[in-house]
PDB file of N, CA and C in Angstrom:
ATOM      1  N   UNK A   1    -174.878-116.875  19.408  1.00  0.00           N
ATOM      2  CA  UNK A   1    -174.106-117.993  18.898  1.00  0.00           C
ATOM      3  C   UNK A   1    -172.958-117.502  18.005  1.00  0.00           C
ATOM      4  N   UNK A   2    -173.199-116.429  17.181  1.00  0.00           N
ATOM      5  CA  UNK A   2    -171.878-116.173  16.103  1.00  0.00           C
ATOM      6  C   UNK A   2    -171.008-115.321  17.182  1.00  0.00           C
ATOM      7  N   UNK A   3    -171.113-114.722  18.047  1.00  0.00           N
ATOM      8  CA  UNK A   3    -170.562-114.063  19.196  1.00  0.00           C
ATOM      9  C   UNK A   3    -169.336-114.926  19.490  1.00  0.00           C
ATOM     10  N   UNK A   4    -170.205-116.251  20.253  1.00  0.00           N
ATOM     11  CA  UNK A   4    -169.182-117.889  20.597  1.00  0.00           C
ATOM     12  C   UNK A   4    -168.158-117.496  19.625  1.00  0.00           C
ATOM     13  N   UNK A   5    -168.715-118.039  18.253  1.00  0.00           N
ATOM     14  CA  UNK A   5    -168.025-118.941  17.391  1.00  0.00           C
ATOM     15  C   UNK A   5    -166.457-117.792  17.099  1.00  0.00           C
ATOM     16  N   UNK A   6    -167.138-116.001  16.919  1.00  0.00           N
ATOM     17  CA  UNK A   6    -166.099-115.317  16.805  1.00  0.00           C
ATOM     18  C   UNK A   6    -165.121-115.087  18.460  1.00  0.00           C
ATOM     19  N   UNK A   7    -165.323-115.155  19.267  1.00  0.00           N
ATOM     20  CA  UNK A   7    -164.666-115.463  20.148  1.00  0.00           C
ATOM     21  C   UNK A   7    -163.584-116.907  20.179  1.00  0.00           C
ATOM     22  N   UNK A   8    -163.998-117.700  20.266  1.00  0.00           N
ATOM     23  CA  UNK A   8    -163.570-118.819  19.455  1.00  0.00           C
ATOM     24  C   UNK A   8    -162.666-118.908  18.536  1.00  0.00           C
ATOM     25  N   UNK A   9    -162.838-118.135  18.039  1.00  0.00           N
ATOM     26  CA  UNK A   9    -161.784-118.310  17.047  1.00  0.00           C
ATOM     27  C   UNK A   9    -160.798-117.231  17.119  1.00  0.00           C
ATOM     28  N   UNK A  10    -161.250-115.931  17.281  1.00  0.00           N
ATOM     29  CA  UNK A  10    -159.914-115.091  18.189  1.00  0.00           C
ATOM     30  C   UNK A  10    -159.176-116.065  19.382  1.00  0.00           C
ATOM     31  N   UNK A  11    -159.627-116.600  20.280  1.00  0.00           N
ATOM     32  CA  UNK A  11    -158.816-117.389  21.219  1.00  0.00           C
ATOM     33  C   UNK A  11    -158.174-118.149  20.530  1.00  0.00           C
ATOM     34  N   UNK A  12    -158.267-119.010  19.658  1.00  0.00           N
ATOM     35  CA  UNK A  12    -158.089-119.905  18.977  1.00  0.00           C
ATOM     36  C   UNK A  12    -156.151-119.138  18.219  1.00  0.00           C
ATOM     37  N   UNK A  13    -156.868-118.110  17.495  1.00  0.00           N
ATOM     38  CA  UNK A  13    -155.460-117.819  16.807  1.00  0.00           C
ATOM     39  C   UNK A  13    -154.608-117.340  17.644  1.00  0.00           C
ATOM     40  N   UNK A  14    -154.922-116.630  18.924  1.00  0.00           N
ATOM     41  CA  UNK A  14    -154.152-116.634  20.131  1.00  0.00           C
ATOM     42  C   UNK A  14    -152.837-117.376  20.714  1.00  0.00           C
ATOM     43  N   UNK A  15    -153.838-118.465  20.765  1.00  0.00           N
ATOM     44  CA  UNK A  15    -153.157-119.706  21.501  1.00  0.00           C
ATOM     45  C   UNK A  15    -152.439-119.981  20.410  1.00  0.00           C
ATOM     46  N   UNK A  16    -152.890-120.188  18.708  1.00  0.00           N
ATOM     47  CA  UNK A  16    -152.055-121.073  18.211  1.00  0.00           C
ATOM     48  C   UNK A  16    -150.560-120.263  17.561  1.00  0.00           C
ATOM     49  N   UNK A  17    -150.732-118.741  17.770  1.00  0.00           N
ATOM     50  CA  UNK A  17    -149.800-118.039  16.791  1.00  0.00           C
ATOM     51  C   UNK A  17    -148.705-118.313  17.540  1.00  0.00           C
ATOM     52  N   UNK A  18    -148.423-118.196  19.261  1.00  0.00           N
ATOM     53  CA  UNK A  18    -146.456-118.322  19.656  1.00  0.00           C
ATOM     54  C   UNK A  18    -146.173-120.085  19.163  1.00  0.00           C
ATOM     55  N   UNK A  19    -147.300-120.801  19.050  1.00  0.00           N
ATOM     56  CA  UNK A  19    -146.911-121.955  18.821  1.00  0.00           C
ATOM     57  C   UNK A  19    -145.796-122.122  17.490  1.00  0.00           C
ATOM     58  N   UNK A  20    -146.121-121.232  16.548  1.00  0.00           N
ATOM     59  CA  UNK A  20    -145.360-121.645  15.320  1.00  0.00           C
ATOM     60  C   UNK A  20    -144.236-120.021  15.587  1.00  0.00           C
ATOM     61  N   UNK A  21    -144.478-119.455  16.533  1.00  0.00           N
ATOM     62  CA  UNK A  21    -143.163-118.611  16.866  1.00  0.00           C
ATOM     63  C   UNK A  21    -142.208-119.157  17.545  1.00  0.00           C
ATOM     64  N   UNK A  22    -142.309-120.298  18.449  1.00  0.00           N
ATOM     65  CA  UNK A  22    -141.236-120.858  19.433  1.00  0.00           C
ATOM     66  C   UNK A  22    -141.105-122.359  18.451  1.00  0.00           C
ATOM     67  N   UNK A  23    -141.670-122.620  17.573  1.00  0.00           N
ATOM     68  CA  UNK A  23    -140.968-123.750  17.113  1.00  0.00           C
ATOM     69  C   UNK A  23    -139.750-124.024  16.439  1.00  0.00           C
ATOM     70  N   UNK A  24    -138.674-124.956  16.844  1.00  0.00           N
ATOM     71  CA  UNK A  24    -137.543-124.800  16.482  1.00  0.00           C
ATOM     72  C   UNK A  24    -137.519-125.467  15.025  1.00  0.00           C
ATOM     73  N   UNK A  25    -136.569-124.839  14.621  1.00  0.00           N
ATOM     74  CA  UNK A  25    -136.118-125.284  13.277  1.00  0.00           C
ATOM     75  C   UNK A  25    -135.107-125.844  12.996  1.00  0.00           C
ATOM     76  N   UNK A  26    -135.296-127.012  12.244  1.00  0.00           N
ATOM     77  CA  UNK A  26    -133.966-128.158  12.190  1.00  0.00           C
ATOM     78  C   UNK A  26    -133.066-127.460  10.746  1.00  0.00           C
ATOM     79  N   UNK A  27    -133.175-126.451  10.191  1.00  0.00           N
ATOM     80  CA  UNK A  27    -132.592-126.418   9.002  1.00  0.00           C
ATOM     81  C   UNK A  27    -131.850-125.301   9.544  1.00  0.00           C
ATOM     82  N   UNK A  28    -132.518-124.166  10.190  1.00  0.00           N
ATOM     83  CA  UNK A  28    -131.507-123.310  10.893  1.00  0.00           C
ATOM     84  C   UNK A  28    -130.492-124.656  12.003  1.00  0.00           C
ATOM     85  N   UNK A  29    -130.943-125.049  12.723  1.00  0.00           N
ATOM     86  CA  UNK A  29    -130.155-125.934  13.598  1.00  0.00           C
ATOM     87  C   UNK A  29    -128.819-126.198  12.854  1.00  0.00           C
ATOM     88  N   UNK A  30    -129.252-126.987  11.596  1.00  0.00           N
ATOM     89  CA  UNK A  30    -128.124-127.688  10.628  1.00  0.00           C
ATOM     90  C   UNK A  30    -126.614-126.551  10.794  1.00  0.00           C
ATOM     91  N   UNK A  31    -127.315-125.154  10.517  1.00  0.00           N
ATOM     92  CA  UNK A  31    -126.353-124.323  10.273  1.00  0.00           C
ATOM     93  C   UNK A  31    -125.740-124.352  11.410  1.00  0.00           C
ATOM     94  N   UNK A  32    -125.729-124.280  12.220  1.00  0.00           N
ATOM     95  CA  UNK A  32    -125.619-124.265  13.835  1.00  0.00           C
ATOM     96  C   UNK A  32    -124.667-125.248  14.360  1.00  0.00           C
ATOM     97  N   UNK A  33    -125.396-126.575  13.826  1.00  0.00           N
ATOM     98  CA  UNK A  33    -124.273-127.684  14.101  1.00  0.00           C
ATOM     99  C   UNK A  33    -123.490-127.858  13.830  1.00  0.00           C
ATOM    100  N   UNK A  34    -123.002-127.048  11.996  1.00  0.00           N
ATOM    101  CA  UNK A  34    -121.858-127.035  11.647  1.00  0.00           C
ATOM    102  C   UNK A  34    -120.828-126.076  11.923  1.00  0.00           C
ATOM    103  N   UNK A  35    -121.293-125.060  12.597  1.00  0.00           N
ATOM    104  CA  UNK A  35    -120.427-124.320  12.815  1.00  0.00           C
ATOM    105  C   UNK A  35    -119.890-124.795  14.562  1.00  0.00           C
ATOM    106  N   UNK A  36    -120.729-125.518  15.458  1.00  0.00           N
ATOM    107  CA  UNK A  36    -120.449-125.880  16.837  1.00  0.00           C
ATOM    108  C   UNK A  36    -120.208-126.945  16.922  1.00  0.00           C
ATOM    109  N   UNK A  37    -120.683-128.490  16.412  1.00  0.00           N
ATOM    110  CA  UNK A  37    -121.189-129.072  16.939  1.00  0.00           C
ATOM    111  C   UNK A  37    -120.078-130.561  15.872  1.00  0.00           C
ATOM    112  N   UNK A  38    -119.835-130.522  14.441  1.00  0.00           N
ATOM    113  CA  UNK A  38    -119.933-131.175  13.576  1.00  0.00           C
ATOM    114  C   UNK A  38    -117.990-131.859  14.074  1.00  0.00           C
ATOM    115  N   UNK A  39    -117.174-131.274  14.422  1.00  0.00           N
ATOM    116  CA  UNK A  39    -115.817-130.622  14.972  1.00  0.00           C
ATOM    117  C   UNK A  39    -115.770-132.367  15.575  1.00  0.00           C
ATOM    118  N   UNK A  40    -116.782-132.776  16.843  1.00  0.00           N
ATOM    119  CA  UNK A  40    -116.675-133.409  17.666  1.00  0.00           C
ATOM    120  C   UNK A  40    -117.624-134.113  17.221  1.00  0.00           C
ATOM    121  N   UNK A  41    -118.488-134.453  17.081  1.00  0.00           N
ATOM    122  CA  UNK A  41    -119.867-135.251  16.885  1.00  0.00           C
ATOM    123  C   UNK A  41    -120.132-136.523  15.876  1.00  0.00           C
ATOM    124  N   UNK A  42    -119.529-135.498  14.454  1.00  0.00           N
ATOM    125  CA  UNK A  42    -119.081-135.173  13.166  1.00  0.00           C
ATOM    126  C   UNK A  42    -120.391-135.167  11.956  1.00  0.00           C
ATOM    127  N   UNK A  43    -120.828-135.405  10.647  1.00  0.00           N
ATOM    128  CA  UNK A  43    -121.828-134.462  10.205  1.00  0.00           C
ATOM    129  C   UNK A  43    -122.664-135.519  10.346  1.00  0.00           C
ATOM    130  N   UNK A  44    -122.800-136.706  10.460  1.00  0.00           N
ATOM    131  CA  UNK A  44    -123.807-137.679  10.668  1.00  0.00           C
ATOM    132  C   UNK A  44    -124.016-137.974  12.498  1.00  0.00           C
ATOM    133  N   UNK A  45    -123.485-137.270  13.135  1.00  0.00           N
ATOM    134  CA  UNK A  45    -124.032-136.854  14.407  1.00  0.00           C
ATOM    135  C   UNK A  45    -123.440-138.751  15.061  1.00  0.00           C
ATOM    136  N   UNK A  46    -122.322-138.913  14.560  1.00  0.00           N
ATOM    137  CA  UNK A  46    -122.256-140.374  15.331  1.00  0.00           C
ATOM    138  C   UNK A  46    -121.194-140.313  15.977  1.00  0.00           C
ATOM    139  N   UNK A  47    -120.025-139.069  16.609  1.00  0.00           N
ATOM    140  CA  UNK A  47    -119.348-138.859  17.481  1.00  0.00           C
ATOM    141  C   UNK A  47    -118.008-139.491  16.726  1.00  0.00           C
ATOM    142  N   UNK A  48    -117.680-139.470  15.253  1.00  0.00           N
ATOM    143  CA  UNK A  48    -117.160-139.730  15.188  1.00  0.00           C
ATOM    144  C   UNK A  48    -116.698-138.441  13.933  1.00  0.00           C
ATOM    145  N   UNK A  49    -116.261-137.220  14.557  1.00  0.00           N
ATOM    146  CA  UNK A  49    -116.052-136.102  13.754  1.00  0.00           C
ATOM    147  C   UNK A  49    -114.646-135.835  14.172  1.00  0.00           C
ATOM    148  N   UNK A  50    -113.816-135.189  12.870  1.00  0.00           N
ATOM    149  CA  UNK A  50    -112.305-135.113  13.276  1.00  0.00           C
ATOM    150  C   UNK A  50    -111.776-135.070  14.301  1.00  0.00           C
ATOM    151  N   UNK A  51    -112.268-134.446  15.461  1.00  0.00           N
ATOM    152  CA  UNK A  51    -111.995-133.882  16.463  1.00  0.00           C
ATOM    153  C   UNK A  51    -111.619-134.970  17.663  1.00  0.00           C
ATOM    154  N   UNK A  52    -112.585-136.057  17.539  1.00  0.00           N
ATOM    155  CA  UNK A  52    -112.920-136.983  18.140  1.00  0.00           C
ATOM    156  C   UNK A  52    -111.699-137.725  18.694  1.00  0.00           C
ATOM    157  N   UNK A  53    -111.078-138.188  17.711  1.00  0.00           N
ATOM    158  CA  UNK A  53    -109.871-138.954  17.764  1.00  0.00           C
ATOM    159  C   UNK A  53    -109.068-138.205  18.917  1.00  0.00           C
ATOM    160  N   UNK A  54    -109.254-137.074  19.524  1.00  0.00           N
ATOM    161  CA  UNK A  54    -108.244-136.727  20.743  1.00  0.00           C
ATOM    162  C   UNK A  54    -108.660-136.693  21.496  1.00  0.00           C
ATOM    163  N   UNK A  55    -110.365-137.315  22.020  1.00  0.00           N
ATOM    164  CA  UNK A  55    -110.863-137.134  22.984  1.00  0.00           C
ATOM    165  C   UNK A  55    -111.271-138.494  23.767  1.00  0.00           C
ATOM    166  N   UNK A  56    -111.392-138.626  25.037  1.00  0.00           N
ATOM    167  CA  UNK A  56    -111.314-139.484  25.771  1.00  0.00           C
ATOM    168  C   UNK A  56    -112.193-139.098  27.273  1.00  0.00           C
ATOM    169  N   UNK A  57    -113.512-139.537  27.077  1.00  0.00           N
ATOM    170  CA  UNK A  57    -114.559-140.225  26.174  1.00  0.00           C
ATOM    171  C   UNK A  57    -114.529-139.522  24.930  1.00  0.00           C
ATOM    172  N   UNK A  58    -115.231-140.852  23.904  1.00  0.00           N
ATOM    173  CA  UNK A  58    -115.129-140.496  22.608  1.00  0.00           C
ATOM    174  C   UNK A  58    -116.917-139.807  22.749  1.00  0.00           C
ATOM    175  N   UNK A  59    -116.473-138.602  21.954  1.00  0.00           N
ATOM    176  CA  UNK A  59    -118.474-137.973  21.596  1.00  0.00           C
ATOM    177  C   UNK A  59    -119.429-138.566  21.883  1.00  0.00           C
ATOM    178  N   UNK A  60    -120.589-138.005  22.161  1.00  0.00           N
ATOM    179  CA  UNK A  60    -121.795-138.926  22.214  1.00  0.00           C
ATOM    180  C   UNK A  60    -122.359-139.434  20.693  1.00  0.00           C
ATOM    181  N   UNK A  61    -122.970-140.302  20.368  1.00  0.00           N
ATOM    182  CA  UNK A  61    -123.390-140.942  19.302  1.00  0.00           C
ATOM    183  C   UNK A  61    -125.325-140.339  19.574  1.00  0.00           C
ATOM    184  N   UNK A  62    -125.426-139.454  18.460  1.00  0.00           N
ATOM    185  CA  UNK A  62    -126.606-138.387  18.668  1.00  0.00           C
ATOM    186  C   UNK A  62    -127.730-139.367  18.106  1.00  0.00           C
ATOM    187  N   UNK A  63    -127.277-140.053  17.512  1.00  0.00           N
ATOM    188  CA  UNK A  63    -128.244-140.509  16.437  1.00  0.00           C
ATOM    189  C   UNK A  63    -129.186-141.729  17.584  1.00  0.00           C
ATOM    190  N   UNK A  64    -128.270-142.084  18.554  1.00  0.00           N
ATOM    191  CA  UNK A  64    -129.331-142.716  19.835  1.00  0.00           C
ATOM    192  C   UNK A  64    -129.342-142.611  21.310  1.00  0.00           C
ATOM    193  N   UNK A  65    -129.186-141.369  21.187  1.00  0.00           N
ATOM    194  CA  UNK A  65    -129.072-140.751  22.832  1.00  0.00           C
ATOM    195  C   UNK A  65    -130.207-140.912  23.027  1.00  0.00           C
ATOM    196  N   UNK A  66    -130.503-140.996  24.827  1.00  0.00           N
ATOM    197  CA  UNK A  66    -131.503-141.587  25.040  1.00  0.00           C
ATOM    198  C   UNK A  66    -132.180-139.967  25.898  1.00  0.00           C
ATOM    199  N   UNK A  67    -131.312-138.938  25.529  1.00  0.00           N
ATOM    200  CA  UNK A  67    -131.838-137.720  26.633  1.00  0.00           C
ATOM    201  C   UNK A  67    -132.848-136.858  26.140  1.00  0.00           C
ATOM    202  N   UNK A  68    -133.707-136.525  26.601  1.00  0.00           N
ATOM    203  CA  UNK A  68    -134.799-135.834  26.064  1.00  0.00           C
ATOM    204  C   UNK A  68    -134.467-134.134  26.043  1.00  0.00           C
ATOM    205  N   UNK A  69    -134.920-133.549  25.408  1.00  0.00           N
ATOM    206  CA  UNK A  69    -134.858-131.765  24.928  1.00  0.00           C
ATOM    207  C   UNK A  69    -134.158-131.325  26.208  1.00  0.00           C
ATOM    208  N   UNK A  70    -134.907-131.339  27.127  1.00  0.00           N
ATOM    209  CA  UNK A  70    -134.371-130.317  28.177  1.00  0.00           C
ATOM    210  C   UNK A  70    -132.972-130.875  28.720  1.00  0.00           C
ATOM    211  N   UNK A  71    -132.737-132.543  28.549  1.00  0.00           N
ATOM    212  CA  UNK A  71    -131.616-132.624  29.297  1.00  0.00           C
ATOM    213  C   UNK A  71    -130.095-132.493  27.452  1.00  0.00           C
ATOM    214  N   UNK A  72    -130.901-132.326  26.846  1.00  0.00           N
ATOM    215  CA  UNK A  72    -129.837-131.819  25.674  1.00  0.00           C
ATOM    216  C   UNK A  72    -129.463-130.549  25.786  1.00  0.00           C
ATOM    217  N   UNK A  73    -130.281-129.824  25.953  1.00  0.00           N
ATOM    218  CA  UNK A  73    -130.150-128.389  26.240  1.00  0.00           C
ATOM    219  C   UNK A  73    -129.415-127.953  27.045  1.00  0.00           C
ATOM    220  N   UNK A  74    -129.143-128.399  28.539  1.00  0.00           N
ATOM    221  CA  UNK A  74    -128.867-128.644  29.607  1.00  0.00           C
ATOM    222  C   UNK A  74    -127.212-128.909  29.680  1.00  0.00           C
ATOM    223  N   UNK A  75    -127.007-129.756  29.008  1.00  0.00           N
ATOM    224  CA  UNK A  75    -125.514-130.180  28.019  1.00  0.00           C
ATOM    225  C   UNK A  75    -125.096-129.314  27.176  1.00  0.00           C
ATOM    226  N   UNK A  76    -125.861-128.511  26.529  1.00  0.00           N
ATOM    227  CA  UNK A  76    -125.063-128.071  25.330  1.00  0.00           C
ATOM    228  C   UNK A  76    -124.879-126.623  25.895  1.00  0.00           C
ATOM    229  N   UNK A  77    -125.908-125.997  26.617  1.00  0.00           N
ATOM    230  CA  UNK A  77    -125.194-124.341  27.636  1.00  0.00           C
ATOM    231  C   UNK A  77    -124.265-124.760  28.774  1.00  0.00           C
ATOM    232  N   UNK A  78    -124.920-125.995  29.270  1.00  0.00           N
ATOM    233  CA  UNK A  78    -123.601-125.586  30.737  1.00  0.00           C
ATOM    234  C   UNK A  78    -122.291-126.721  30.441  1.00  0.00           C
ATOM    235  N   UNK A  79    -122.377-127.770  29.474  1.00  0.00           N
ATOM    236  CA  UNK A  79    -121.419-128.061  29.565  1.00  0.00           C
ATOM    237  C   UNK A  79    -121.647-129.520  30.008  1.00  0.00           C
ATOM    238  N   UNK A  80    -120.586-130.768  29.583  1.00  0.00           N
ATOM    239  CA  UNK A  80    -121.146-132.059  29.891  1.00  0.00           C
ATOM    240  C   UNK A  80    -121.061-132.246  31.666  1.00  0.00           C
ATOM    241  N   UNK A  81    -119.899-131.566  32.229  1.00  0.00           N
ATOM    242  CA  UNK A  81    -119.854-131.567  33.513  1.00  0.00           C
ATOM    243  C   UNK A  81    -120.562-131.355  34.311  1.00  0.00           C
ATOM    244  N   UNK A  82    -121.259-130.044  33.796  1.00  0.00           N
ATOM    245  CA  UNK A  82    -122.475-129.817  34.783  1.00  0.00           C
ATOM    246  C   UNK A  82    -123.859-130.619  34.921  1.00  0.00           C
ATOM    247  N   UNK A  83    -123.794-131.641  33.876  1.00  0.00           N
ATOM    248  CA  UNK A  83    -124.988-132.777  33.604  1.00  0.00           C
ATOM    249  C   UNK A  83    -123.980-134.381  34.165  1.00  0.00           C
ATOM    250  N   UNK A  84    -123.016-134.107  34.739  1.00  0.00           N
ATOM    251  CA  UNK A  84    -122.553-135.532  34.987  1.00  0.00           C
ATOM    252  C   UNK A  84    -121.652-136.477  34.049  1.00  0.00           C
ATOM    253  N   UNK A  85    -121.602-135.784  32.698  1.00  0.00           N
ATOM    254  CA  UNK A  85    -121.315-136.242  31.704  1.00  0.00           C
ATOM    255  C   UNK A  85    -119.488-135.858  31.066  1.00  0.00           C
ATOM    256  N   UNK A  86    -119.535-136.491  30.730  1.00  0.00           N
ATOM    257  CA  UNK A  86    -117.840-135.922  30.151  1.00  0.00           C
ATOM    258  C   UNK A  86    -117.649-134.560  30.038  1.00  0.00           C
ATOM    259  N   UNK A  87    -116.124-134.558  30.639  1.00  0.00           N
ATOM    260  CA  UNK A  87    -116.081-132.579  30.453  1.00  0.00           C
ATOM    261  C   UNK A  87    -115.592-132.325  29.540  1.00  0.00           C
ATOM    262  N   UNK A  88    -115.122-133.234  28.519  1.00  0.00           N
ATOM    263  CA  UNK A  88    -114.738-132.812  27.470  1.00  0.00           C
ATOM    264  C   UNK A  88    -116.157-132.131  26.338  1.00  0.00           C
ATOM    265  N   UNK A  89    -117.199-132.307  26.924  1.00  0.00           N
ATOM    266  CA  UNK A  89    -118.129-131.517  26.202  1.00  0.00           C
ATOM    267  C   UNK A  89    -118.312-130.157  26.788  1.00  0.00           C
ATOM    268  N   UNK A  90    -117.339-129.163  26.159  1.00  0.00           N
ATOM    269  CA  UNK A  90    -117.705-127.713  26.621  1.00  0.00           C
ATOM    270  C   UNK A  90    -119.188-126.797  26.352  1.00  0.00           C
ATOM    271  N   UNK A  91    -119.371-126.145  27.845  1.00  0.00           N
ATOM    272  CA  UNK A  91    -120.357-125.269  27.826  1.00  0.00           C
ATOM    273  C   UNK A  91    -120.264-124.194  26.466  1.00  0.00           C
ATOM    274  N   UNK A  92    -121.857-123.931  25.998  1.00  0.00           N
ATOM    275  CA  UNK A  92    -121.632-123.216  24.706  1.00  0.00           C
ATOM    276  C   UNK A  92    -122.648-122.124  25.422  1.00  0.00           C
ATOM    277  N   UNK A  93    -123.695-122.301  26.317  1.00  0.00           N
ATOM    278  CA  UNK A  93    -124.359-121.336  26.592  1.00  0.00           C
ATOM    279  C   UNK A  93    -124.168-119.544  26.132  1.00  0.00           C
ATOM    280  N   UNK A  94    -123.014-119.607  26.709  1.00  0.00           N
ATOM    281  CA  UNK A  94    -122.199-117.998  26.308  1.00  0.00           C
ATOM    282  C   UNK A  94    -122.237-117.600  24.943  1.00  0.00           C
ATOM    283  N   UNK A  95    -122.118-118.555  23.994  1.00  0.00           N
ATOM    284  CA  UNK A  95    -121.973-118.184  22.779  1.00  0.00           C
ATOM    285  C   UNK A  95    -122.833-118.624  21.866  1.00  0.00           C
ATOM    286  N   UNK A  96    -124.166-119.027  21.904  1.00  0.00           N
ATOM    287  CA  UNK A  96    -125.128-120.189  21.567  1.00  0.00           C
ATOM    288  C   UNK A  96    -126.506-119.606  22.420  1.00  0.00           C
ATOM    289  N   UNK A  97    -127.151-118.705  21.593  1.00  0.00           N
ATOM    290  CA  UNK A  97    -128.555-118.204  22.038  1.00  0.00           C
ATOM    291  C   UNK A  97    -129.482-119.310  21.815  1.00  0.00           C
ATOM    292  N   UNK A  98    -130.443-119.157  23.463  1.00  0.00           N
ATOM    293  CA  UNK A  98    -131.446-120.631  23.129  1.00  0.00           C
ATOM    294  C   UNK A  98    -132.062-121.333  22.455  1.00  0.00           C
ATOM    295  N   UNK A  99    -132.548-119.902  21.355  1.00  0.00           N
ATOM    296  CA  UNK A  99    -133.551-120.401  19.910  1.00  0.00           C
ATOM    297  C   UNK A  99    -132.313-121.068  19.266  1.00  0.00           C
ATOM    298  N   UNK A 100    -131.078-120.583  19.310  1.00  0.00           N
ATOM    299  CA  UNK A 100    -130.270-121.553  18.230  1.00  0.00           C
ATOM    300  C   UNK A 100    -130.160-123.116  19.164  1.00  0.00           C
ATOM    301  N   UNK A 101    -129.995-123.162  20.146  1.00  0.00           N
ATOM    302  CA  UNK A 101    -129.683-124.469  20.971  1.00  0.00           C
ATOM    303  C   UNK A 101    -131.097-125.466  20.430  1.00  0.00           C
ATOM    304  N   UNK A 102    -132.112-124.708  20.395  1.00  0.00           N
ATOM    305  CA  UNK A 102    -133.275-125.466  20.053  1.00  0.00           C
ATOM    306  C   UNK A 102    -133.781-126.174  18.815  1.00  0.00           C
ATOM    307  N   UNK A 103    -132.945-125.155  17.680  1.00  0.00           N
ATOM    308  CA  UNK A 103    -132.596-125.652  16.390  1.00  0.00           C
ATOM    309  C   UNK A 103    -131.774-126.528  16.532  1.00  0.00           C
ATOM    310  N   UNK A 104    -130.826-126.286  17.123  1.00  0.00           N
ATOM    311  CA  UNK A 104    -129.545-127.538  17.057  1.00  0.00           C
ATOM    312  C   UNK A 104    -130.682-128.787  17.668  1.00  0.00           C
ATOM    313  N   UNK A 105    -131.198-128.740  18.779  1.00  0.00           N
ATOM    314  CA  UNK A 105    -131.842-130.360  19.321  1.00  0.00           C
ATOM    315  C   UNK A 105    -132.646-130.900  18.120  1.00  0.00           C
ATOM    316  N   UNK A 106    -133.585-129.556  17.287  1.00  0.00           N
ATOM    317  CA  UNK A 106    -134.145-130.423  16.251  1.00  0.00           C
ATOM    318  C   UNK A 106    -133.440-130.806  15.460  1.00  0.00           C
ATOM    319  N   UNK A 107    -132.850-130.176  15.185  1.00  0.00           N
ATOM    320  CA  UNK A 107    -132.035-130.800  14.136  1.00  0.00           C
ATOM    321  C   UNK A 107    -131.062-132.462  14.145  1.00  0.00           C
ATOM    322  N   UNK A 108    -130.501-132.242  15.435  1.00  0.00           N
ATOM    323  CA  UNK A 108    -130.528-133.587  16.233  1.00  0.00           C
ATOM    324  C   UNK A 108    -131.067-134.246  15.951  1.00  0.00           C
ATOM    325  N   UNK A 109    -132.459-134.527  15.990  1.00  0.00           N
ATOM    326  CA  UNK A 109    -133.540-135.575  16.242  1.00  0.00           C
ATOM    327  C   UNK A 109    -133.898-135.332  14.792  1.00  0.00           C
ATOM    328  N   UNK A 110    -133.804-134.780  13.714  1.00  0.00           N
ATOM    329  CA  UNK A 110    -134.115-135.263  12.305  1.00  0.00           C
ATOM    330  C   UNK A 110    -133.021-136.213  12.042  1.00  0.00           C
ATOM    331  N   UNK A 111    -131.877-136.175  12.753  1.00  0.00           N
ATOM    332  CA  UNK A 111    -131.111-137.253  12.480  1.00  0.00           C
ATOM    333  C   UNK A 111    -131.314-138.588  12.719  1.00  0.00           C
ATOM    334  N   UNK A 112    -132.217-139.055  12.870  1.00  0.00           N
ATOM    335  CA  UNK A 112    -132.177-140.694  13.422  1.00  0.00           C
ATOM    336  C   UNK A 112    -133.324-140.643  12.416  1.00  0.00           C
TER     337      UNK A 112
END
């Protein structure tokens, strides 16, 4: 029985340790957004950031997009075109490593 229980619990920290290695972080994100994201969006994520005013469609409004992680992600490396979406949202993939893209979505979604 203590055999189980120590087995058990080695599996246990197994499974749970990449969990808190792949979790994204909205405070790194923050940093992230301001340096990519804030331009067009603007810092309350409502598409209405300096930038905005020359674009046509105007930004997406983050604070109630209805797209889930993967299709944010999806947008923010390849670009709004390649999701169907305005091309005025340029691909960042190239310059925007995934763990940061993933911070940026949380960080996103602490916004609403």
């Amino acid at each position: 029985m203590k055999q189980k229980i120590i087995t058990f619990l080695i599996l246990t920290l197994f499974i749970a340790a990449p969990l808190k290695v792949f979790s994204a972080d909205p405070t790194a994100g923050q940093a992230k957004y301001q340096m990519f994201c804030v331009t067009c969006h603007g810092a309350s994520g409502m598409g209405d950031g300096p930038g905005a005013v020359a674009l046509n469609p105007k930004p997406r409004n983050l604070k109630i997009t209805t797209k889930t992680d993967a299709e944010m992600k999806n947008v923010i490396k390849n670009g709004g075109a390649a999701a169907g979406l305005a091309v005025t949202m340029p691909a960042w993939g190239a310059m925007i490593p995934d763990a940061d893209i993933d911070n940026i979505i949380a960080y996103i979604r602490s916004l609403k």
